[in-house]
Protein backbone atom coordinates (compact mmCIF):
# COMPACT_ATOMS: atom_id res chain seq x y z
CA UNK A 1 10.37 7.00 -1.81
CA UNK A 2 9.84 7.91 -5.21
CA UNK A 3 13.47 9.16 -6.43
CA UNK A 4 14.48 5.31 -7.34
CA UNK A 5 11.45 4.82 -9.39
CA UNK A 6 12.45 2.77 -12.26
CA UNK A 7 11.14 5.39 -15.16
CA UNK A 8 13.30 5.24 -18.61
CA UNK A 9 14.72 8.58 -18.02
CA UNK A 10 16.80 10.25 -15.05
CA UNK A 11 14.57 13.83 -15.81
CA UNK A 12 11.43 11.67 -15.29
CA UNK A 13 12.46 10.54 -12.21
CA UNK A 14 13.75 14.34 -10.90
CA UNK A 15 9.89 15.61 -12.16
CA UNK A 16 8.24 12.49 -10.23
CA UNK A 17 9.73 13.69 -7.03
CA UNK A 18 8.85 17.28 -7.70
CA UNK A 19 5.20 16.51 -8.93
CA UNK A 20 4.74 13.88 -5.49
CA UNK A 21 6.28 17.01 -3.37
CA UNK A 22 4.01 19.43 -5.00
CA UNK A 23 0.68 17.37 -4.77
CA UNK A 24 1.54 15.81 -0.72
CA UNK A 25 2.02 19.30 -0.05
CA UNK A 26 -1.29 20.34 -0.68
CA UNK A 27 -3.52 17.32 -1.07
CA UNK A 28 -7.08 18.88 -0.68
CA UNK A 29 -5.86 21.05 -3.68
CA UNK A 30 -6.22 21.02 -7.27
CA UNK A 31 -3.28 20.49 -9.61
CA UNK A 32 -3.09 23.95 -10.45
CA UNK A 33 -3.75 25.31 -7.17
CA UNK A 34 -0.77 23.06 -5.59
CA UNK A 35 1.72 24.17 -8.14
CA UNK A 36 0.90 27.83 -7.54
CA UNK A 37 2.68 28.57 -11.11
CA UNK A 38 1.79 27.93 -14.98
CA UNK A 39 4.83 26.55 -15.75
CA UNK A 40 4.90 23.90 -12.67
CA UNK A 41 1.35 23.23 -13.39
CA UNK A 42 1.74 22.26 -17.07
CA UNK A 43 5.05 20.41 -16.17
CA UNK A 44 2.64 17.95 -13.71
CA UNK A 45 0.23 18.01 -16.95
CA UNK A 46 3.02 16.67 -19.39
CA UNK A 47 4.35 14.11 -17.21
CA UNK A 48 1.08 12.83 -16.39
CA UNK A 49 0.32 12.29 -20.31
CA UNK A 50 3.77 11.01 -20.74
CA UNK A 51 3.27 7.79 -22.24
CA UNK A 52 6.82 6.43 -20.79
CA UNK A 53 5.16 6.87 -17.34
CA UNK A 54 3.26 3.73 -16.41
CA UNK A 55 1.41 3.43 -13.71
CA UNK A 56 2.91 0.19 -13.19
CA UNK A 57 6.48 2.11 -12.35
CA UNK A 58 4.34 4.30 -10.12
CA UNK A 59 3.20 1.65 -8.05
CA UNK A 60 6.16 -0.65 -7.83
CA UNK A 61 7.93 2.50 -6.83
CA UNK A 62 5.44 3.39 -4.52
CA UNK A 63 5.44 -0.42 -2.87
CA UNK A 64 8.95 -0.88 -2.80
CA UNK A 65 9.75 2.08 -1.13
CA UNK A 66 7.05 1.62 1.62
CA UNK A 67 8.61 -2.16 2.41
CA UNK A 68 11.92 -0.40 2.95
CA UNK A 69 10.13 2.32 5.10
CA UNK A 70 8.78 -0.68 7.06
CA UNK A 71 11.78 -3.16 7.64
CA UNK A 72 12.10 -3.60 10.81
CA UNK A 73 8.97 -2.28 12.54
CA UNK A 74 7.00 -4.43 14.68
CA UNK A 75 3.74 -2.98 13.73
CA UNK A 76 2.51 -1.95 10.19
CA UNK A 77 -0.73 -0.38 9.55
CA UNK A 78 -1.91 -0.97 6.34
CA UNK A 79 -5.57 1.47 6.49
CA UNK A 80 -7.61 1.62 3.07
CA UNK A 81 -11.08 3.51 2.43
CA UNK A 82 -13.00 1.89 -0.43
């Protein structure tokens, strides 16, 4: 979902994916604790500071890939805690 995001960088794009991977795969964790490893950890730190990652990429990433998930379902669940 998140390998097409439109970041202005390739690398960005290869860390998103690795960073979404990390964090999915451990969600009740914290950064640190997901990443298991310094190096991993501070590479989720530094991308999250980046200032050429907006959250508006993030999100129109995010959206775009869950409409293509969707096409041609009949149902679509769209559950949200507030």
């Amino acid at each position: 979902m998140f390998g097409h995001a439109r970041l202005p960088d390739l690398r960005l794009n290869v860390r998103l994916v690795d960073v979404v991977a990390a964090l999915a795969s451990r969600p009740h964790d914290t950064i640190p604790q997901a990443c298991g490893k310094w190096g991993r950890t501070k590479g989720v730190y530094r991308f999250v500071e980046n200032p050429r990652v907006t959250c508006n990429a993030l999100i129109a990433s995010a959206g775009e890939g869950t409409a293509k998930m969707s096409q041609g379902l009949t149902t679509v669940l769209a559950v949200q805690d507030t």
